[in-house]
Structure formats: structure tokens, C-alpha cells
C-alpha atoms as a PDB file:
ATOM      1  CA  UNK A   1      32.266 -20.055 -14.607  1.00  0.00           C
ATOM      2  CA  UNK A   2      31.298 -19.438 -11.044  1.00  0.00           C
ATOM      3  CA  UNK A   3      31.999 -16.132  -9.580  1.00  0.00           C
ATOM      4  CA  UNK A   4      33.442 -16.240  -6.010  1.00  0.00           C
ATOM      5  CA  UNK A   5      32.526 -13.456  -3.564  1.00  0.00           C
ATOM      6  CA  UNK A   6      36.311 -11.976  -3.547  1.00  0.00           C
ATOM      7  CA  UNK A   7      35.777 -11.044  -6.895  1.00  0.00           C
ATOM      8  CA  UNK A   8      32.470  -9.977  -7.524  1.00  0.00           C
ATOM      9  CA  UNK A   9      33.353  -6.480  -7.044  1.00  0.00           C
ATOM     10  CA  UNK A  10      36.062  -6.639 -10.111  1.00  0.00           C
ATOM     11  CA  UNK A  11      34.064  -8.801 -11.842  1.00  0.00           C
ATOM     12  CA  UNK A  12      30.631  -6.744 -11.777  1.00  0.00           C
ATOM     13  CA  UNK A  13      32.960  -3.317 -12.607  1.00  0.00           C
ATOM     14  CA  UNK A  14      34.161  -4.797 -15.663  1.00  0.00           C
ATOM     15  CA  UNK A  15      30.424  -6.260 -16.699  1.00  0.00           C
ATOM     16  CA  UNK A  16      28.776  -2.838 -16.503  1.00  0.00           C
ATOM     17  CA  UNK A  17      31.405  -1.427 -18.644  1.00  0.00           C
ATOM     18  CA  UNK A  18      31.935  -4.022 -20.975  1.00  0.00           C
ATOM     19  CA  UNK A  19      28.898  -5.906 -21.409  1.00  0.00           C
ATOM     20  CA  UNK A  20      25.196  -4.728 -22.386  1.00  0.00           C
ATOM     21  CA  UNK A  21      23.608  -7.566 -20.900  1.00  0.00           C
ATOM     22  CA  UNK A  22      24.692  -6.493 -17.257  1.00  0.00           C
ATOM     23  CA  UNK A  23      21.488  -6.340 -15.653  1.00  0.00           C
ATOM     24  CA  UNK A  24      22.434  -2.559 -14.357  1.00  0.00           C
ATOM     25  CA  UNK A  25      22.458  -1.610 -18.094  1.00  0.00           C
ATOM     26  CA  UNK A  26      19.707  -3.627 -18.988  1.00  0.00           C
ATOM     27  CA  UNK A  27      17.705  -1.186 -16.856  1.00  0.00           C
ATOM     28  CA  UNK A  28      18.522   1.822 -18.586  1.00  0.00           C
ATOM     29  CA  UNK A  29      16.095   0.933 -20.924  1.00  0.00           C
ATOM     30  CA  UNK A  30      13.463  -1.092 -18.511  1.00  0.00           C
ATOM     31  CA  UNK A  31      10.598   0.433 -17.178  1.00  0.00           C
ATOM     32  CA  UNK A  32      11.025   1.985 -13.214  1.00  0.00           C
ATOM     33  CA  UNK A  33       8.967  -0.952 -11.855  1.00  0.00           C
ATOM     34  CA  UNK A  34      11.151  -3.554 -13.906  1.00  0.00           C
ATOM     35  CA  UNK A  35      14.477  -2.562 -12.748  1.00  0.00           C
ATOM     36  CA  UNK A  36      16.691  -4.940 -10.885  1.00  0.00           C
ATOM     37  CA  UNK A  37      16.453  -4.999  -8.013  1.00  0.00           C
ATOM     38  CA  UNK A  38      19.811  -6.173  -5.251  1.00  0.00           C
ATOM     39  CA  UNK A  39      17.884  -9.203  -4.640  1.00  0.00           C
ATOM     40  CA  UNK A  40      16.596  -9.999  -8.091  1.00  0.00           C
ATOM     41  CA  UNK A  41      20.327  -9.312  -9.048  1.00  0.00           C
ATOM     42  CA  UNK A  42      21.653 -11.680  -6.550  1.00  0.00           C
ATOM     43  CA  UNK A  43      19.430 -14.311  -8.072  1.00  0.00           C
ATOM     44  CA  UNK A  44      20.386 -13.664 -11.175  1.00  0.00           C
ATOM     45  CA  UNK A  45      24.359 -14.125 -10.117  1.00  0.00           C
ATOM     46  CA  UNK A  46      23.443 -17.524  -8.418  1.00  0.00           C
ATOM     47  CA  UNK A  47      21.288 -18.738 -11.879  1.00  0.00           C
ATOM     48  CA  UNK A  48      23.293 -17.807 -14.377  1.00  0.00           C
ATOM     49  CA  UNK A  49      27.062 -17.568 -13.142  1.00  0.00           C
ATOM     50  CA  UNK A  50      27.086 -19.746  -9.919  1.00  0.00           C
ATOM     51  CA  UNK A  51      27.382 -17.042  -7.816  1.00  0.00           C
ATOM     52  CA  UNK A  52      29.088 -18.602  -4.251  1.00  0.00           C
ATOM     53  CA  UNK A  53      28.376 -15.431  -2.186  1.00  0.00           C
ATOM     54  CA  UNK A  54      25.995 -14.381   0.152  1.00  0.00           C
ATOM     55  CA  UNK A  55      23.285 -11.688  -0.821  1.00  0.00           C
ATOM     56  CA  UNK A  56      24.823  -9.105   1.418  1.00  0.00           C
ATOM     57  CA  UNK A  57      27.540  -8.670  -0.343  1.00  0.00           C
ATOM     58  CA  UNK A  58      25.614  -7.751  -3.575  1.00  0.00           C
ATOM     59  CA  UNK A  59      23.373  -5.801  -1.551  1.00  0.00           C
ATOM     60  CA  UNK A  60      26.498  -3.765  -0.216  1.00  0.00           C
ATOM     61  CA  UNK A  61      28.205  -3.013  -3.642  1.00  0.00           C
ATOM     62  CA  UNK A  62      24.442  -1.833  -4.953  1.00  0.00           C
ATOM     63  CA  UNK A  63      23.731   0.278  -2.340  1.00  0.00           C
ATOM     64  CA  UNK A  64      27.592   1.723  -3.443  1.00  0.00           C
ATOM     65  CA  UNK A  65      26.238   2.593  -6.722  1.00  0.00           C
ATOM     66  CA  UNK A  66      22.737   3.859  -5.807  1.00  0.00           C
ATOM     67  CA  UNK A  67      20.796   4.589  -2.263  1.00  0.00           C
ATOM     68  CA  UNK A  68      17.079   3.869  -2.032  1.00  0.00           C
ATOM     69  CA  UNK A  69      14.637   4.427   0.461  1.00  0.00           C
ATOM     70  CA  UNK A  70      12.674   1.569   1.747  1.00  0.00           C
ATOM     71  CA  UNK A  71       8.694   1.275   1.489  1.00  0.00           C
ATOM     72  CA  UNK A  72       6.261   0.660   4.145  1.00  0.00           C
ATOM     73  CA  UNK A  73       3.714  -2.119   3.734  1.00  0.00           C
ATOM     74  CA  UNK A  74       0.769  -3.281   5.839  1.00  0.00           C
ATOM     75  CA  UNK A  75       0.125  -6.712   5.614  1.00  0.00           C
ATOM     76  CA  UNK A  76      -3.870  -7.579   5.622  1.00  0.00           C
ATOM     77  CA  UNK A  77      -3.434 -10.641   8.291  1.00  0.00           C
ATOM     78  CA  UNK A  78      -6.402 -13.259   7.302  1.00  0.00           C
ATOM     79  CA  UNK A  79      -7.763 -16.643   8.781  1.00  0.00           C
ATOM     80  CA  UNK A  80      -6.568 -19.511   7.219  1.00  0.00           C
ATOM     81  CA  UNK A  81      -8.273 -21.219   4.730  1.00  0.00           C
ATOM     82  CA  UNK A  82      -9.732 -21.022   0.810  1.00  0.00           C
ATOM     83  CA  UNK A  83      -9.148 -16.963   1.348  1.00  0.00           C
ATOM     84  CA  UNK A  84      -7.622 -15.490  -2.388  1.00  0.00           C
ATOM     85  CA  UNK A  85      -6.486 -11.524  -3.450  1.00  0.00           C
ATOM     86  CA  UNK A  86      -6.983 -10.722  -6.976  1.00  0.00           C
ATOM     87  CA  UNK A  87      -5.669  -7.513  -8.424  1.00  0.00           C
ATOM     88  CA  UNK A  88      -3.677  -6.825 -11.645  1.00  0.00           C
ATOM     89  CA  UNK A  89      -1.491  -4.245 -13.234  1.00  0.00           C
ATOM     90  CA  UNK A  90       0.870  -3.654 -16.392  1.00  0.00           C
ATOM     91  CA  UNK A  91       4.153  -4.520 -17.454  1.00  0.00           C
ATOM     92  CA  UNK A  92       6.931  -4.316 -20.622  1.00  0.00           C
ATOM     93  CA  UNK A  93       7.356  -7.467 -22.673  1.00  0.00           C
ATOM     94  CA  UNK A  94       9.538  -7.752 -26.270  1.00  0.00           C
ATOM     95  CA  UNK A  95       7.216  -9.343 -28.525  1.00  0.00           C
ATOM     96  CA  UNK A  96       8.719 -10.154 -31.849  1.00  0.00           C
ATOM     97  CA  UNK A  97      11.882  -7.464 -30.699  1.00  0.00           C
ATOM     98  CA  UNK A  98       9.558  -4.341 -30.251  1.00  0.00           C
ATOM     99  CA  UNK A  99       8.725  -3.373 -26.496  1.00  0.00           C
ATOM    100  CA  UNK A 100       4.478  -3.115 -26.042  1.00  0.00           C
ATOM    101  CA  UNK A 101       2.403  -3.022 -22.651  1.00  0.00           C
ATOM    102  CA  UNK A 102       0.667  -6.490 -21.407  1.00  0.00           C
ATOM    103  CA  UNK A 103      -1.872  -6.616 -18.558  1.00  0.00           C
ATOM    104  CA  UNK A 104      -1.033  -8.719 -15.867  1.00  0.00           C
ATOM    105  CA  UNK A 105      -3.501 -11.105 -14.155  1.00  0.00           C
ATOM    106  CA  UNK A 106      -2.527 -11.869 -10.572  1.00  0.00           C
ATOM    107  CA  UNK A 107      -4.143 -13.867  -8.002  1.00  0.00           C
ATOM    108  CA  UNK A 108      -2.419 -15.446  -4.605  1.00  0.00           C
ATOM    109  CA  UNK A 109      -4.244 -17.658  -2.063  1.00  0.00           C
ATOM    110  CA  UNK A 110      -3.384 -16.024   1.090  1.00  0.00           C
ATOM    111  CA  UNK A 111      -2.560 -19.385   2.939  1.00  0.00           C
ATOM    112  CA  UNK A 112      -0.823 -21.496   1.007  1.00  0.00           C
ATOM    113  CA  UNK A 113       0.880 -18.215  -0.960  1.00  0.00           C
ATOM    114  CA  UNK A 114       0.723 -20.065  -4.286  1.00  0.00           C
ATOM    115  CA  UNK A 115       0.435 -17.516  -7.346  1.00  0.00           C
ATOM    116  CA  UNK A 116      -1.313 -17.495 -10.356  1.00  0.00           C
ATOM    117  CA  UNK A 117      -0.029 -14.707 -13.285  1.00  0.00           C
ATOM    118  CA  UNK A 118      -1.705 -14.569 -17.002  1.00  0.00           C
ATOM    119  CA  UNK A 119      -1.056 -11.631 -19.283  1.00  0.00           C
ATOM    120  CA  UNK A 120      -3.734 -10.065 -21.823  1.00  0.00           C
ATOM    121  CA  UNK A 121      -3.269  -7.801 -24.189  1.00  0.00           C
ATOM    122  CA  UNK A 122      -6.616  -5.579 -22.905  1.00  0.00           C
ATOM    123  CA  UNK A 123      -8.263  -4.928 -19.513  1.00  0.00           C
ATOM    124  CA  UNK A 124     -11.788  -5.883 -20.659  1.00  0.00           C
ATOM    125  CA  UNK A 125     -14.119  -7.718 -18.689  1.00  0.00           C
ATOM    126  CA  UNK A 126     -13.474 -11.124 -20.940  1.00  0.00           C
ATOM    127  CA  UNK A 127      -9.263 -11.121 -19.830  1.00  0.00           C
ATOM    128  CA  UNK A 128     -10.942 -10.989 -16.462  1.00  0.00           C
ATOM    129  CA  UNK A 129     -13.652 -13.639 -16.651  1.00  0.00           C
ATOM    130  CA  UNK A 130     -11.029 -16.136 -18.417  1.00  0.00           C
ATOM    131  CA  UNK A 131      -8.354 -15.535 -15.789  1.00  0.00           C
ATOM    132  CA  UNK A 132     -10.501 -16.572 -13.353  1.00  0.00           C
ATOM    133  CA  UNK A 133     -11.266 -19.550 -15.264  1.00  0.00           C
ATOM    134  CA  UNK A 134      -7.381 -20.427 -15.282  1.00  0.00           C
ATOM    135  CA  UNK A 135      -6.651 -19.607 -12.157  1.00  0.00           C
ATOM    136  CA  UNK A 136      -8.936 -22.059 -10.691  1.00  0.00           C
ATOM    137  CA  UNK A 137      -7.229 -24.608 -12.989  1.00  0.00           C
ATOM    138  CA  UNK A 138      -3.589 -24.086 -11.742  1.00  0.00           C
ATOM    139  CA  UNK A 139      -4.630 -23.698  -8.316  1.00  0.00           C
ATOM    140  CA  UNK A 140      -7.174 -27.197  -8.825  1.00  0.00           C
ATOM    141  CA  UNK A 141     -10.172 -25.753  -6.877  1.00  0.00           C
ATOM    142  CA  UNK A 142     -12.486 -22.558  -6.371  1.00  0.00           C
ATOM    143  CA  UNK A 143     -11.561 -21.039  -3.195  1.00  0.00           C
ATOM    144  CA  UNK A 144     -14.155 -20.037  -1.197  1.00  0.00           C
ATOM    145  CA  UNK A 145     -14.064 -15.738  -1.013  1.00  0.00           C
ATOM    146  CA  UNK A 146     -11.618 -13.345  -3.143  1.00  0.00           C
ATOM    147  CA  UNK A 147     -11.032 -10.145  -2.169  1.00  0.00           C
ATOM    148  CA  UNK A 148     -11.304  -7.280  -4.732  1.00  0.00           C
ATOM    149  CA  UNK A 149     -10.103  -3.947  -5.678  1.00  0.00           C
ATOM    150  CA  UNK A 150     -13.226  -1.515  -7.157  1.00  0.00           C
ATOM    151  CA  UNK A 151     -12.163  -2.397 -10.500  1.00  0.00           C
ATOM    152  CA  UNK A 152     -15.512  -1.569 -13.280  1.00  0.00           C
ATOM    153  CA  UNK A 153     -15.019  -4.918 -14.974  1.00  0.00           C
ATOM    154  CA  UNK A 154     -16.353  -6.138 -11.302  1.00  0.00           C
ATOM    155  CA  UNK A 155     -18.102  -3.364  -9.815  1.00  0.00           C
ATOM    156  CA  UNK A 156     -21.210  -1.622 -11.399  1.00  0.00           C
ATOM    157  CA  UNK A 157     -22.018   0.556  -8.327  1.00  0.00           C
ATOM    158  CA  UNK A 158     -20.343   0.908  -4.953  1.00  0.00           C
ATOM    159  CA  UNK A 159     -23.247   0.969  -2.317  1.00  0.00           C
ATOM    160  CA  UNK A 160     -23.137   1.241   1.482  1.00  0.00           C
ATOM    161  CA  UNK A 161     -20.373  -0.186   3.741  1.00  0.00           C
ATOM    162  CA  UNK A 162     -19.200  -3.615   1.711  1.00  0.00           C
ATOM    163  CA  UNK A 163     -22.337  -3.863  -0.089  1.00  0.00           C
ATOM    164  CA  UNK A 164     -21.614  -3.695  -4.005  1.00  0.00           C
ATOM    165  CA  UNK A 165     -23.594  -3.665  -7.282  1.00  0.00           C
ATOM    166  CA  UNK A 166     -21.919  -6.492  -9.282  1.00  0.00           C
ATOM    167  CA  UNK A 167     -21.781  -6.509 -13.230  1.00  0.00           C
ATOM    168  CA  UNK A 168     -24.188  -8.608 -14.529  1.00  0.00           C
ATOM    169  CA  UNK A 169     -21.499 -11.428 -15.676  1.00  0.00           C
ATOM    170  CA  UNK A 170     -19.328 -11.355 -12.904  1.00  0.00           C
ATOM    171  CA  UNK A 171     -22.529 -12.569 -10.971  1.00  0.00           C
ATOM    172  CA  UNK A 172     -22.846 -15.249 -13.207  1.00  0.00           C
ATOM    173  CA  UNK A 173     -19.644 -16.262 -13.073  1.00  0.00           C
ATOM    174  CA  UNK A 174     -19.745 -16.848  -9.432  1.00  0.00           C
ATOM    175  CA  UNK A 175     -22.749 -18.367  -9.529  1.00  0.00           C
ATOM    176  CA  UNK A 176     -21.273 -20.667 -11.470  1.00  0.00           C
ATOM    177  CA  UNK A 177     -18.167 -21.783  -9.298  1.00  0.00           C
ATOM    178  CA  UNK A 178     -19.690 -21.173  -5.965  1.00  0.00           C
ATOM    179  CA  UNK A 179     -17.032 -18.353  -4.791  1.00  0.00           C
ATOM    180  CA  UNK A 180     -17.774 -15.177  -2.680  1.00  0.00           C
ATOM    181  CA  UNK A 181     -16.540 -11.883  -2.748  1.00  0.00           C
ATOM    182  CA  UNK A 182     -14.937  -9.710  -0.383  1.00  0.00           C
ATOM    183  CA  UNK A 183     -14.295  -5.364  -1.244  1.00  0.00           C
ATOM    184  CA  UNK A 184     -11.667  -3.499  -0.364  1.00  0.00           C
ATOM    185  CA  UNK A 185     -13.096   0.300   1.070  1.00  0.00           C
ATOM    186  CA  UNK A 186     -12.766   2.863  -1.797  1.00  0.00           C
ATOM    187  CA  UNK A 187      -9.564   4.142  -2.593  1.00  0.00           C
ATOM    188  CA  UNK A 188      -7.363   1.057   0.310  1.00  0.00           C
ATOM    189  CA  UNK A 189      -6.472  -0.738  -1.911  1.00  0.00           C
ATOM    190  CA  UNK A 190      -3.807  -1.626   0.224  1.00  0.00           C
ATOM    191  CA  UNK A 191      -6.113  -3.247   2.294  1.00  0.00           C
ATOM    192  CA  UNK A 192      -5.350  -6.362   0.146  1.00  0.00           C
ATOM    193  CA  UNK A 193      -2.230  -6.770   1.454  1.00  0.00           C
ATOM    194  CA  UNK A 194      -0.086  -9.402  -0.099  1.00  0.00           C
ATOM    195  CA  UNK A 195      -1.858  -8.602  -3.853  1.00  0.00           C
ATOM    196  CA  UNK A 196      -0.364  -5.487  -3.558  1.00  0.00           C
ATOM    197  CA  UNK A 197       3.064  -6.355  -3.041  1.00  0.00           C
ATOM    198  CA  UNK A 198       2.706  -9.678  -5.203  1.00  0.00           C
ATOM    199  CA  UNK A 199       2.029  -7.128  -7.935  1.00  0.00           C
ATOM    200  CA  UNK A 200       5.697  -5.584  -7.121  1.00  0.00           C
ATOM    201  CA  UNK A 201       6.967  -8.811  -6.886  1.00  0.00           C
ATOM    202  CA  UNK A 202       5.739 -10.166 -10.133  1.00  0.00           C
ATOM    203  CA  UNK A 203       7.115  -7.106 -12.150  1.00  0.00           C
ATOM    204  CA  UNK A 204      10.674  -7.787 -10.715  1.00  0.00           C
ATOM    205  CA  UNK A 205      10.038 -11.857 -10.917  1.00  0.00           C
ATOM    206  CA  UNK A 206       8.465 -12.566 -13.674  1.00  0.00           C
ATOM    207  CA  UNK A 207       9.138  -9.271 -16.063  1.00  0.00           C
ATOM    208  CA  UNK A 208      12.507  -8.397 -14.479  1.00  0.00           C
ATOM    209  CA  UNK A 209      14.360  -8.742 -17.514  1.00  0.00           C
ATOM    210  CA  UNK A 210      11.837  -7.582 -19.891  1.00  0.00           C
ATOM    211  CA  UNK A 211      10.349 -10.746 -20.998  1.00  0.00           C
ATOM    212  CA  UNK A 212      11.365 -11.567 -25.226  1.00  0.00           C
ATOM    213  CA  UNK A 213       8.845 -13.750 -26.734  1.00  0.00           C
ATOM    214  CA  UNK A 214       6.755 -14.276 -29.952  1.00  0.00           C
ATOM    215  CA  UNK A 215       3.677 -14.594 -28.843  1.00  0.00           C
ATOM    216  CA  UNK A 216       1.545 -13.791 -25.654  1.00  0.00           C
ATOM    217  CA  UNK A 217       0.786 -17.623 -25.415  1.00  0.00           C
ATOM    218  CA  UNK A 218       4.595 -18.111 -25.346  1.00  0.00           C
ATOM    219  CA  UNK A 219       4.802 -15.684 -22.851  1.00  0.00           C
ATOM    220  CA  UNK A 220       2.052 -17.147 -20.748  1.00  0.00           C
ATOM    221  CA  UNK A 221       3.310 -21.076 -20.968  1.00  0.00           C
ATOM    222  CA  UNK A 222       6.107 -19.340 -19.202  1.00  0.00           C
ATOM    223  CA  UNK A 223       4.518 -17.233 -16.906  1.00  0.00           C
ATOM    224  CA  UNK A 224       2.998 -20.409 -15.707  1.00  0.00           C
ATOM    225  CA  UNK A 225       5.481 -22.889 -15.436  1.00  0.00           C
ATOM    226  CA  UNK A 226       7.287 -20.775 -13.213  1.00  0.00           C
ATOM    227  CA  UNK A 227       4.775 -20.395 -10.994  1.00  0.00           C
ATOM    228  CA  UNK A 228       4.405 -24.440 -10.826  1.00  0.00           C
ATOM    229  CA  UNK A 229       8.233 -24.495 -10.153  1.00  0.00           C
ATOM    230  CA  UNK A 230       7.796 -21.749  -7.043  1.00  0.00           C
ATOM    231  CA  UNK A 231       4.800 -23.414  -5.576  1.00  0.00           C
ATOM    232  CA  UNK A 232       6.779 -26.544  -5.672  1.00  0.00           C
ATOM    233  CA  UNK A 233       9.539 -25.173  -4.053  1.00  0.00           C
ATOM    234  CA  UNK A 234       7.158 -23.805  -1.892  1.00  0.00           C
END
């Protein structure tokens, strides 16, 4: 049934006090950085009830129930081109019905925005190496330089200026594909820009209900096709 603007109001009242699958309740027991958000609700409204109204007006009755103050962000402007940010982080799946941690692979070529998200169950250097490996599959070529965080699965030693002591299979790895890499300085991080809020954006995405699956691969199968459907819709 769709849900008309005129009575969203009513109608959201009675789902977060009636129904445990209102996203507001559902975030009771989320983790902070997989809460809804009023846009990731407002998606939700036009996906799964037909939601005819505009996004301010979901915006408006949030903002009602809770006021948050906005974050500043510096975007990392870069040329055009085969130009990629890597970084990853964590996030709350249901696998089999019990709630465990998943690392999250993310990388985003800077141009074309298209996204590429993998989740591990460790951070060791392998979930790295093999992500890489995928990546370069969905997005159908090695692009040229990737910019880095000072991760130690990538980074043996930090030297002078951007100069860094690579691990010893990292360097083989791009060796093998032909790709370059770029540093972020020491603690700027958000000198990578768009990683950092794809990172945000993938938690509240992608994770935002708390993903229930049986397996990682189900989870990942997933993961990907919905990044094929958003870099379709580009």
C-alpha cells in the first residue's frame, strides 16, 4: 500500500509503536554508525511502501524526534582519470541470527564514482591482497594509482615525505597488475576524501539494516550486486 505524504506523520506514529520492524526501533539495537539515517529512511519508505512524498517531509518529522549536528567534510579534488581510494572499516551483520563484526573492503574510483565493497571475516594481509584481486574484476581494469591510508598490511615503514617501505607482498602484487600507489600524510586520513565518507555511506547503504545472512559469501553476492545496480544507475 503506498503511503501518501498527508499521512506519513499518522502512519509513521503508529509504526514505531506498533511494529518492531520500524526502522527507528530497528536502531535501538543497531550499532551508532548503522542507524537510519532521514535519508536512508526516506529510501526505505519509497522501496518498500511506495512512499509518494518528497524527502523533506521525512527529514522534517525526524528532525521532530531527534536533532543532530551536521559534519564537516573536505573533499580531496583529483584529476580525472584511472585515480582509486581504498580504505576499509567494520560493520554488524546477522549471520545464522547471532550479530558478529565483518571487515569491510571498500574501494571507489574517484571519476567515474563506481564502488567496490567485500566483507572478511579478519583484517589480515590475505582479505587485503584478494580484495584487490576482486575489485579489479568488478571494476574490469587496474587503475593506474590508489591512494592509501598507513594501514601495516601495506606499509612496513613510513619514510620521508611520501616515500614508504612497502610489505614485501604488497610489492608483488603491484608488480603484478601494473598499479601505483599514492599515501595519505600520517594521521589525514581524511586526505582521501571520498573513501572516507564512502565508508559512512556504505555502513548506512549497504549495512543499514543490519544485514541477515548465512554465510559471508551470501552476504558478499549481495554486497556486490548492489553495487552493479548503483553503478548502472549511475
Amino acid at each position: 500500500m503506498a503511503i501518501h505524504a498527508r499521512s506519513f506523520e499518522k502512519h509513521s506514529n503508529q509504526q514505531m509503536s506498533q511494529n518492531t520492524n520500524c526502522p527507528l526501533r530497528q536502531d535501538e539495537q543497531a550499532p551508532p554508525k548503522q542507524r537510519h539515517t532521514a535519508r536512508r529512511i526516506y529510501q526505505r519508505l519509497v522501496e518498500e511502501y511506495g512512499f509518494t512524498g518528497g524527502e523533506s517531509t521525512v527529514r522534517s518529522f525526524v528532525r521532530e524526534l531527534k536533532i543532530t549536528k551536521p559534519k564537516a567534510f573536505v573533499q580531496l579534488e583529483l584529476p580525472q582519470g584511472n585515480f582509486t581510494q581504498f580504505d576499509r572499516g567494520q560493520a554488524d551483520i546477522l549471520l545464522k541470527g547471532r550479530q558478529v563484526t565483518v571487515q569491510v573492503f571498500c574501494m571507489r574510483c574517484t571519476f567515474s564514482r563506481k564502488i567496490f565493497v567485500k566483507t572478511f571475516f579478519h583484517k589480515k594481509q590475505e582479505a587485503l591482497l584478494q580484495g584487490h584481486v576482486n575489485a579489479f574484476e568488478f571494476f574490469g581494469s587496474v587503475l593506474q594509482t590508489i591512494t592509501y591510508d598507513n594501514l601495516k598490511t601495506v606499509v612496513k615503514k613510513i619514510l620521508g615525505g611520501k616515500n614508504r617501505e612497502e610489505q614485501d607482498c604488497f610489492v608483488r602484487l603491484r608488480a603484478h597488475y601494473s598499479f601505483n600507489s599514492h599515501f595519505c600524510d600520517p594521521a589525514k586520513g581524511n586526505q582521501k576524501g571520498q573513501v572516507e565518507n564512502l565508508v559512512k555511506m556504505v555502513k548506512q547503504q549497504y549495512f543499514t539494516p543490519m544485514p541477515s545472512v548465512s554465510s559471508l559469501d551470501e552476504l558478499n553476492q549481495m554486497l556486490l550486486a548492489k553495487g552493479q545496480r548503483l553503478a548502472w544507475n549511475g
